[in-house]
Protein backbone atom coordinates (compact mmCIF):
# COMPACT_ATOMS: atom_id res chain seq x y z
CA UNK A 1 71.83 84.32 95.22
CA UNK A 2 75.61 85.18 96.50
CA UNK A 3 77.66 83.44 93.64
CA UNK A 4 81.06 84.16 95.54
CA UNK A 5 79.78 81.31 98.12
CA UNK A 6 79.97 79.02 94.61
CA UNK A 7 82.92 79.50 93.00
CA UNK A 8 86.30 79.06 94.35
CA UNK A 9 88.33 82.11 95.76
CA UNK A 10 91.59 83.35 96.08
CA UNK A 11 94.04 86.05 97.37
CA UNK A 12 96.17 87.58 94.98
CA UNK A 13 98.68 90.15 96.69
CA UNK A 14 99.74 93.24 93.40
CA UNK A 15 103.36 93.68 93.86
CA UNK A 16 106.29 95.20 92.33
CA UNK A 17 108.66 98.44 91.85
CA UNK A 18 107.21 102.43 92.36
CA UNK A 19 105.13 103.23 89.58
CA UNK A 20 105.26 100.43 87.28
CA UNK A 21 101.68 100.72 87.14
CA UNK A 22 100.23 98.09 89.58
CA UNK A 23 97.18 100.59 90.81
CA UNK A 24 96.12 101.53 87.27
CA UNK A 25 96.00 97.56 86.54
CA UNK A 26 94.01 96.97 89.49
CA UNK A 27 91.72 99.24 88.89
CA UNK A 28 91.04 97.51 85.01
CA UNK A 29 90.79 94.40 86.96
CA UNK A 30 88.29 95.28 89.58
CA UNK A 31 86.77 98.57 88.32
CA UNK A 32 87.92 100.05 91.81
CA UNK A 33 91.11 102.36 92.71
CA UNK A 34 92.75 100.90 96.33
CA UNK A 35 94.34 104.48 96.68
CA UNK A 36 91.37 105.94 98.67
CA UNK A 37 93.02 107.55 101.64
CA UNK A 38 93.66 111.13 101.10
CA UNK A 39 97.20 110.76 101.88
CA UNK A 40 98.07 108.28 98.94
CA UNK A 41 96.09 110.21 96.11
CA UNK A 42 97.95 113.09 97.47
CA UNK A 43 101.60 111.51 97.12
CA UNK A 44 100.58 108.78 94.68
CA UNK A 45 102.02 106.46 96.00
CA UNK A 46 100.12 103.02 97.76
CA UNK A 47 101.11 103.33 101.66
CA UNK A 48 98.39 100.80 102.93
CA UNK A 49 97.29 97.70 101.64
CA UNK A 50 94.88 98.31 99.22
CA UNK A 51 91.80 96.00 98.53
CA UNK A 52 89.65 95.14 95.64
CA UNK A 53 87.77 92.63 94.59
CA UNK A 54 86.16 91.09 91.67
CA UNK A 55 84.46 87.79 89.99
CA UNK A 56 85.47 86.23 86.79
CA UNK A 57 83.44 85.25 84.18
CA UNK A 58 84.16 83.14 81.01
CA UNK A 59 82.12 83.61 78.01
CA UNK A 60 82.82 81.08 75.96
CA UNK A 61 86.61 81.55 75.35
CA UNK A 62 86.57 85.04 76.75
CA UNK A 63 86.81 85.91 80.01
CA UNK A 64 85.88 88.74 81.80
CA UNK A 65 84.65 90.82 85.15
CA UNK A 66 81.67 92.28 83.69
CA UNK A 67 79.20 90.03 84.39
CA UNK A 68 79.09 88.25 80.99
CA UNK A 69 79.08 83.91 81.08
CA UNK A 70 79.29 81.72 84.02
CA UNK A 71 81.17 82.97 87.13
CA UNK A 72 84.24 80.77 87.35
CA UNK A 73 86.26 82.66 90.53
CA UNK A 74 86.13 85.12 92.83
CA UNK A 75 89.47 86.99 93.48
CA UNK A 76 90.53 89.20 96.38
CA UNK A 77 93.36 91.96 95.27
CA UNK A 78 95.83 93.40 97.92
CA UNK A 79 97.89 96.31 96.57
CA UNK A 80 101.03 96.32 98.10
CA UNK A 81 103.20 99.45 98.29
CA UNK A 82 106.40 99.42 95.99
CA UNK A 83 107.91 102.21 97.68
CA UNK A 84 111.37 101.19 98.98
CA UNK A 85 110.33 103.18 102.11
CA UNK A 86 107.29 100.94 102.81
CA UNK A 87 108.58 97.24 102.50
CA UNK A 88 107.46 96.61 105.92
CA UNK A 89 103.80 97.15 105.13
CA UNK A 90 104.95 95.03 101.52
CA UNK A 91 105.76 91.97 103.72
CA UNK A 92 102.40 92.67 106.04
CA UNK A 93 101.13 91.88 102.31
CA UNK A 94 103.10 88.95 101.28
CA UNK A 95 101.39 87.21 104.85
CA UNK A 96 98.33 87.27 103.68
CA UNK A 97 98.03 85.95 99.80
CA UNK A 98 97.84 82.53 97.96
CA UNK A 99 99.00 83.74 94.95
CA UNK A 100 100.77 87.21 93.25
CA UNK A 101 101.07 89.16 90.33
CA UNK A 102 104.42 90.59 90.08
CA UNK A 103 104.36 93.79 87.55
CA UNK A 104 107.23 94.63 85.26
CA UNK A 105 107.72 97.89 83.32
CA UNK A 106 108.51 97.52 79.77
CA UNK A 107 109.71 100.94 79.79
CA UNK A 108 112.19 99.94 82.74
CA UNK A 109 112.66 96.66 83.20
CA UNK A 110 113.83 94.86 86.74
CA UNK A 111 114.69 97.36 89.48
CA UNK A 112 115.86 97.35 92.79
CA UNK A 113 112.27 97.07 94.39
CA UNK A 114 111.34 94.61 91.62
CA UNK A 115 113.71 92.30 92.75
CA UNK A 116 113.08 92.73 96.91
CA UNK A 117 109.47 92.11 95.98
CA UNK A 118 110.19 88.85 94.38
CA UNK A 119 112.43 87.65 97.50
CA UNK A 120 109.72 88.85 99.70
CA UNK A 121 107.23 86.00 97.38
CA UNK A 122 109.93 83.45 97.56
CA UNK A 123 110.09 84.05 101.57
CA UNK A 124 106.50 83.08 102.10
CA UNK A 125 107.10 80.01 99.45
CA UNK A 126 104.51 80.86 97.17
CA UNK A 127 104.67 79.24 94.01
CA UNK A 128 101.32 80.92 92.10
CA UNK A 129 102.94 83.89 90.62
CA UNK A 130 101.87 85.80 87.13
CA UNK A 131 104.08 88.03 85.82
CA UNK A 132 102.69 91.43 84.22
CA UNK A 133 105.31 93.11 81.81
CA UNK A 134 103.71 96.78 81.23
CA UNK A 135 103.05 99.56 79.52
CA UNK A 136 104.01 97.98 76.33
CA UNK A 137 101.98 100.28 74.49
CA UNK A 138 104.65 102.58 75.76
CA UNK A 139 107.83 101.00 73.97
CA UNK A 140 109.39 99.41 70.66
CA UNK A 141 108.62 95.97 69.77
CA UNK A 142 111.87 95.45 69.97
CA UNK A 143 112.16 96.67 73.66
CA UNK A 144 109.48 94.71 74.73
CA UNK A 145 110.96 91.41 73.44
CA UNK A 146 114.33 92.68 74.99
CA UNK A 147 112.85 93.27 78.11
CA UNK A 148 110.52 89.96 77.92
CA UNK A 149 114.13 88.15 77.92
CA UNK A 150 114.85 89.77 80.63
CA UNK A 151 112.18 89.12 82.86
CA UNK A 152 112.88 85.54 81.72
CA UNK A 153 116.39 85.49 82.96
CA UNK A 154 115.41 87.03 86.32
CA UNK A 155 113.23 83.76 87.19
CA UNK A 156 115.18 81.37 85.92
CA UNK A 157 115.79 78.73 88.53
CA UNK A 158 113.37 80.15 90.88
CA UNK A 159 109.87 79.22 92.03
CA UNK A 160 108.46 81.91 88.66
CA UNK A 161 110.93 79.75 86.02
CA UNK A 162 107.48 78.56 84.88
CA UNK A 163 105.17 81.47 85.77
CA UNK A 164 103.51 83.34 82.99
CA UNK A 165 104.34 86.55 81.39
CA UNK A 166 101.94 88.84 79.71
CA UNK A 167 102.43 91.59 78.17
CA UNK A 168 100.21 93.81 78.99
CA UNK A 169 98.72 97.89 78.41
CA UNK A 170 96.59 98.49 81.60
CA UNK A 171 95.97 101.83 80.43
CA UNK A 172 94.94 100.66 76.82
CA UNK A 173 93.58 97.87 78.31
CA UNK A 174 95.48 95.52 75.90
CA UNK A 175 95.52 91.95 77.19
CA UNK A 176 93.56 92.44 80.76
CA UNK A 177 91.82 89.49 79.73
CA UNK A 178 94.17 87.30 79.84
CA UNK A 179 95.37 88.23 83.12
CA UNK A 180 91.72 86.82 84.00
CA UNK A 181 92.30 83.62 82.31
CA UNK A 182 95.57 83.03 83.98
CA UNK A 183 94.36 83.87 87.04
CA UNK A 184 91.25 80.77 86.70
CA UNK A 185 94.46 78.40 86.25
CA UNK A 186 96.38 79.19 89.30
CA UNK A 187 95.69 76.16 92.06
CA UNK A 188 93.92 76.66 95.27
CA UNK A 189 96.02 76.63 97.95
CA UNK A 190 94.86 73.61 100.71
CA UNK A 191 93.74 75.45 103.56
CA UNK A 192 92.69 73.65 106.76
CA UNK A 193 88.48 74.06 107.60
CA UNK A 194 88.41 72.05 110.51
CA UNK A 195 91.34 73.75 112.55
CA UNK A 196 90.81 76.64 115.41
CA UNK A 197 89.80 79.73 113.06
CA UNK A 198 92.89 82.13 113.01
CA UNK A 199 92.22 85.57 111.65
CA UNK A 200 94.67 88.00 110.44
CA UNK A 201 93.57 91.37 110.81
CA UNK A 202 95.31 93.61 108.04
CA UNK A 203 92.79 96.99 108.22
CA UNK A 204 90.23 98.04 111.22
CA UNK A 205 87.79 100.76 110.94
CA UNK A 206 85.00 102.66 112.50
CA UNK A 207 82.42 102.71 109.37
CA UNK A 208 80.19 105.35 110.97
CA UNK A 209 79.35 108.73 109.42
CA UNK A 210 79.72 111.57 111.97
CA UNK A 211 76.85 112.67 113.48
CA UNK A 212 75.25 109.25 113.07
CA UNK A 213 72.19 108.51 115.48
CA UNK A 214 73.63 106.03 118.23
CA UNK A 215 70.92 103.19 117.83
CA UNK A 216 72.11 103.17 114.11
CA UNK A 217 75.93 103.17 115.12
CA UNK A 218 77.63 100.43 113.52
CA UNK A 219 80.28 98.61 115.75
CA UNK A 220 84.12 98.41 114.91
CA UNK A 221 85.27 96.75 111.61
CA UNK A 222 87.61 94.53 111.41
CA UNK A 223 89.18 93.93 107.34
CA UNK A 224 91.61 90.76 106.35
CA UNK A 225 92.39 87.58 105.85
CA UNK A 226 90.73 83.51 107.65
CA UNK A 227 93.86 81.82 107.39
CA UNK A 228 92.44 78.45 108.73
CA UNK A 229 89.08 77.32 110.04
CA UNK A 230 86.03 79.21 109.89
CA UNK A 231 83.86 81.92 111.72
CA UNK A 232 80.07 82.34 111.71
CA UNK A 233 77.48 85.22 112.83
CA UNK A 234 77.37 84.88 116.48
CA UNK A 235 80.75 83.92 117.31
CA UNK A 236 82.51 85.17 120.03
CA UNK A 237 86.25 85.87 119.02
CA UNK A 238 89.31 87.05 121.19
CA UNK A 239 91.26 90.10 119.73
CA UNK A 240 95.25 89.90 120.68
CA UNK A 241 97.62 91.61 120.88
CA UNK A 242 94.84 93.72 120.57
CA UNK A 243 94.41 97.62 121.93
CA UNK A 244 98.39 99.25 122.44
CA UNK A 245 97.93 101.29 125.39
CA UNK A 246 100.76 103.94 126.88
CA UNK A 247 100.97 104.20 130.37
CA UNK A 248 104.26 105.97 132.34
CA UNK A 249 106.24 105.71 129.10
CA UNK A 250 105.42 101.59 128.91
CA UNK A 251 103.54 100.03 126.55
CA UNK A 252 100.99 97.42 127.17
CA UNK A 253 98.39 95.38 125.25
CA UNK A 254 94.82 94.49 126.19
CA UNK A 255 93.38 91.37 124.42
CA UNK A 256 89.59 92.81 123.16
CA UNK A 257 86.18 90.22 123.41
CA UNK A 258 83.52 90.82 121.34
CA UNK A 259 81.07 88.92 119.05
CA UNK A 260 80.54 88.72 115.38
CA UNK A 261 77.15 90.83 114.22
CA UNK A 262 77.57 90.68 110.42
CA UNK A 263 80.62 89.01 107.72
CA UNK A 264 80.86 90.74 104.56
CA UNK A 265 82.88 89.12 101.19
CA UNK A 266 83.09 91.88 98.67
CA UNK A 267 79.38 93.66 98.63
CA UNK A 268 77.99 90.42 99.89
CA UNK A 269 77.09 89.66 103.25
CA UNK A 270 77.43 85.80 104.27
CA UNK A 271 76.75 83.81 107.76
CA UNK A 272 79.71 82.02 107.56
CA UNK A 273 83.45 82.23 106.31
CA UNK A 274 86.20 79.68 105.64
CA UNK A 275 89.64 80.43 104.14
CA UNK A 276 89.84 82.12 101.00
CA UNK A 277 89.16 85.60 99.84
CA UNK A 278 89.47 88.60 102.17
CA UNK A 279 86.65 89.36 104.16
CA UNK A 280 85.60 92.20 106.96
CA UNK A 281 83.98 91.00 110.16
CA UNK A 282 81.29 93.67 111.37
CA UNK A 283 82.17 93.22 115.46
CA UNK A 284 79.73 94.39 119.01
CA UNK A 285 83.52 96.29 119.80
CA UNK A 286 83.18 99.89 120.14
CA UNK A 287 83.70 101.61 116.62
CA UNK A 288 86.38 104.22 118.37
CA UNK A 289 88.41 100.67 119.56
CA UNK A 290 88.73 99.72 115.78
CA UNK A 291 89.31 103.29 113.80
CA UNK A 292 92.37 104.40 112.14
CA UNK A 293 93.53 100.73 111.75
CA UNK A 294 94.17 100.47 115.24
CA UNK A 295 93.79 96.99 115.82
CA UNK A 296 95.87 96.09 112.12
CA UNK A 297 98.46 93.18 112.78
CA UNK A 298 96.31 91.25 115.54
CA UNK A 299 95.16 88.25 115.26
CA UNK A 300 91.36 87.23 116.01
CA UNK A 301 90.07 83.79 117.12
CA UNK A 302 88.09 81.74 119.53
CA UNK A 303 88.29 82.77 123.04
CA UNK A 304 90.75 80.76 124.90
CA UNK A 305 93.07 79.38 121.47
CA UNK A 306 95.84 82.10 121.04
CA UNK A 307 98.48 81.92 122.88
CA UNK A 308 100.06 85.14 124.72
CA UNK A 309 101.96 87.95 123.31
CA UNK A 310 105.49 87.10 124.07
CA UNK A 311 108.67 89.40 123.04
CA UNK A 312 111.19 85.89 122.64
CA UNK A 313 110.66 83.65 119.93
CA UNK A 314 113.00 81.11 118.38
CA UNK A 315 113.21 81.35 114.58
CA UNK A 316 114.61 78.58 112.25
CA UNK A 317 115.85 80.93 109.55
CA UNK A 318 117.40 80.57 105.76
CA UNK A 319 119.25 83.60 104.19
CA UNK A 320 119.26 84.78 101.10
CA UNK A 321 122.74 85.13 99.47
CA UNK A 322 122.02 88.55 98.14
CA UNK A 323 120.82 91.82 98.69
CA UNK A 324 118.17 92.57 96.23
CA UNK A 325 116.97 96.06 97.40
CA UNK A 326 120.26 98.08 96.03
CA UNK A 327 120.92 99.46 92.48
CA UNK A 328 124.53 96.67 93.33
CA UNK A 329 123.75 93.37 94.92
CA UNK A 330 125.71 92.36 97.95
CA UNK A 331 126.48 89.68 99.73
CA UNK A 332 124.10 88.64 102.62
CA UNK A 333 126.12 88.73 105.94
CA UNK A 334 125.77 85.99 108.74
CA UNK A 335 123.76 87.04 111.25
CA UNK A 336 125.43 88.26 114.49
CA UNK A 337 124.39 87.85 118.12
CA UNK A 338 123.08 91.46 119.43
CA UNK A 339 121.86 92.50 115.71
CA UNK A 340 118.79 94.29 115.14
CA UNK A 341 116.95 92.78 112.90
CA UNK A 342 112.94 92.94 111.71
CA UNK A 343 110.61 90.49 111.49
CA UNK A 344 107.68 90.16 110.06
CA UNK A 345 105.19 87.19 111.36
CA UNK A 346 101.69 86.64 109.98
CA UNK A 347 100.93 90.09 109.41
CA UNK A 348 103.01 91.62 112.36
CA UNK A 349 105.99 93.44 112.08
CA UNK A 350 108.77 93.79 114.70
CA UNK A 351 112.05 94.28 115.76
CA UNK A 352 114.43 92.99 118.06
CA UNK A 353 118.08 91.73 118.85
CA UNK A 354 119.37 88.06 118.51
CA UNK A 355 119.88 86.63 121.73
CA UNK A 356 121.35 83.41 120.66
CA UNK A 357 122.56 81.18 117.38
CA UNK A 358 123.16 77.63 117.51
CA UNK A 359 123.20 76.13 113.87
CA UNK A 360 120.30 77.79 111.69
CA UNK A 361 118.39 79.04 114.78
CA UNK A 362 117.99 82.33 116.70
CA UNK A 363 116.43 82.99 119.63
CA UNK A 364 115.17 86.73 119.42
CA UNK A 365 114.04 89.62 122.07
CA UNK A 366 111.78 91.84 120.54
CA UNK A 367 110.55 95.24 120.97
CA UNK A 368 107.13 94.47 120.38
CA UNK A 369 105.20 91.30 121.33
CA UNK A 370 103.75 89.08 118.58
CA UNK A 371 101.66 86.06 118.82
CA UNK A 372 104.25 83.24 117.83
CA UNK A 373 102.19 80.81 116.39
CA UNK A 374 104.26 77.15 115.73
CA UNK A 375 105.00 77.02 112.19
CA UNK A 376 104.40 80.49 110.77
CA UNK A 377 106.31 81.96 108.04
CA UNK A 378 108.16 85.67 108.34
CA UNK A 379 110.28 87.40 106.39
CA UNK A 380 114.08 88.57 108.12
CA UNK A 381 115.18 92.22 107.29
CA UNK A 382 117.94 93.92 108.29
CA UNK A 383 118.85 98.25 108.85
CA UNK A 384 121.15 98.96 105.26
CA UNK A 385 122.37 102.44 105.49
CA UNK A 386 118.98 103.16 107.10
CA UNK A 387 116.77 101.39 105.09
CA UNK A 388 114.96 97.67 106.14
CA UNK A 389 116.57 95.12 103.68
CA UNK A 390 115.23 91.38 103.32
CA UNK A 391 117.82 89.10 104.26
CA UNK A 392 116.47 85.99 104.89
CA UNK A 393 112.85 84.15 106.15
CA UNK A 394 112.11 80.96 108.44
CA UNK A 395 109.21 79.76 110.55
CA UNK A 396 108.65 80.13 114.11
CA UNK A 397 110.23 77.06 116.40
């Protein structure tokens, strides 16, 4: 019997500065390391989101991912890169979780990244945050109480004032388990069933080994997150923006058709999905269409519901009133009419200049097309001595 259709699910996005330790902890959480592509064990470093996933039990008063006691919930992990170089792919993150656990160094405390992380959470509103303070096996007791004030200072007024912080050895393993009991207290976000399903595609990926027979060919995968409604085996779905194609130095997009052949949660496969933990969607598209995360930042639905790509969109905006990504904060500037600024919208990123201002609006032209869907959250970053800040966030007008 699949047990993940039982229990209730949720996203939790792993965020927080360069090395602080968020991969190691996921990997004591899930038994799985997110770094698999060559090019991040190589450097180290997370560059895509990563995925794991992983039930919890509780035995009694223990809980645990091992299989021991009743499953209680099912939890979806995206690593997000803490590199200061990859905050774009960060917010792609933030777009697509219900809940995060920001991790804190006891050896260093808050840094720059740290802090950007945090503003990136408080951009997409999301109020079910657990705060890791690690590596304390690393440290003093008395460092890891002055650092625990710390961390306590940093949230104070903010949507984490009340969000708990564990100190925790992921490479001991000291404390994991309570990370697993916090996590069974965070709420369920309300997501809405009955809506037009709305897909955000985060990874895509041609599964096949090479040299694989074609009537055993598998057909293009597609990784990420149901944000509302809910797809079933059979479905036919509409891919857009979809495929980015270059012709005499312009680029177009060409929205993709195809129908859904399998849906996979974790290791299990289901016949239907509704919002919660992050699934992949086995598609008829040819497996070449979907490789190399080509197809990452669409959105998938039912034929007919999503609106064009368009490069203007109006965005009601807020802005922070500091910049959190340098070793000094600054003041956040207004924003100016002709600026280049980055957005980031569901799970697509893009930039473009402000057209227009008129109170806390702008009207944008971008370089690259997004679906603007009514009501959507982004994050607003702007180019700091050639580096993406977050200044700000809103919701599509």
């Amino acid at each position: 019997m699949n047990k993940t259709k039982e229990i209730p699910e949720l996203n939790v996005g792993v965020v927080g500065h360069i090395d602080h330790g968020k991969t190691t902890l996921l990997s004591k959480l899930t038994g799985k390391f997110t770094d698999t592509h060559s090019e991040e064990l190589k450097r180290g470093i997370t560059i895509k989101l990563g995925y794991a996933e992983t039930t919890i039990y509780k035995d009694k008063d223990n809980y645990n991912n091992k299989g021991k006691g009743e499953p209680i919930r099912y939890i979806s992990f995206i690593d997000a890169p803490g590199h200061e170089m990859l905050m774009a792919t960060m917010l792609s993150g933030a777009a697509i979780i219900d809940a995060a656990i920001l991790v804190i160094s006891a050896q260093e405390g808050i840094k720059p990244q740290t802090r950007e992380h945090f503003m990136a959470l408080q951009a997409r509103k999301l109020k079910n945050i657990i705060i890791v303070q690690n590596k304390i096996d690393l440290v003093s007791k008395e460092k890891v109480l002055e650092n625990y004030k710390e961390i306590k200072n940093f949230v104070k007024g903010t949507i984490a004032e009340n969000a708990p912080v564990i100190p925790v050895s992921a490479q001991q393993e000291i404390n994991v388990d309570k990370i697993f009991e916090a996590l069974t207290k965070l709420e369920i976000p309300e997501k809405n069933k009955d809506a037009d399903p709305i897909f955000l595609i985060a990874r895509s990926f041609d599964i096949n080994r090479p040299g694989t027979e074609i009537k055993n060919l598998h057909g293009g995968v597609l990784g990420g997150i149901l944000k509302q409604g809910s797809l079933k085996v059979g479905d036919e779905i509409e891919i857009k923006p979809g495929l980015t194609m270059k012709k005499q130095n312009q680029i177009t997009y060409k929205a993709l058709n195809a129908k859904i052949l399998s849906l996979h949660k974790g290791n299990n496969s289901v016949e239907i999905v509704t919002p919660g933990a992050s699934i992949s969607i086995e598609t008829s598209l040819d497996p070449f269409l979907a490789k190399t995360d080509q197809l990452n930042s669409s959105l998938a639905a039912k034929k007919g519901t999503l609106p064009e790509p368009t490069n203007r969109v109006k965005v009601k905006y807020e802005l922070f009133k500091e910049l959190m990504g340098l070793q000094s904060n600054a003041k956040v500037e207004p924003i100016k009419t002709k600026e280049m600024l980055m957005i980031n919208v569901d799970s697509k990123i893009s930039i473009g200049s402000v057209e227009k201002i008129l109170n806390n609006e702008i009207e944008m032209l971008l370089n690259i097309p997004i679906i603007a869907l009514k009501n959507s959250n982004l994050g607003i970053a702007r180019n700091i001595n050639n580096h993406w800040r977050l200044i700000g966030y809103g919701e599509v007008v």
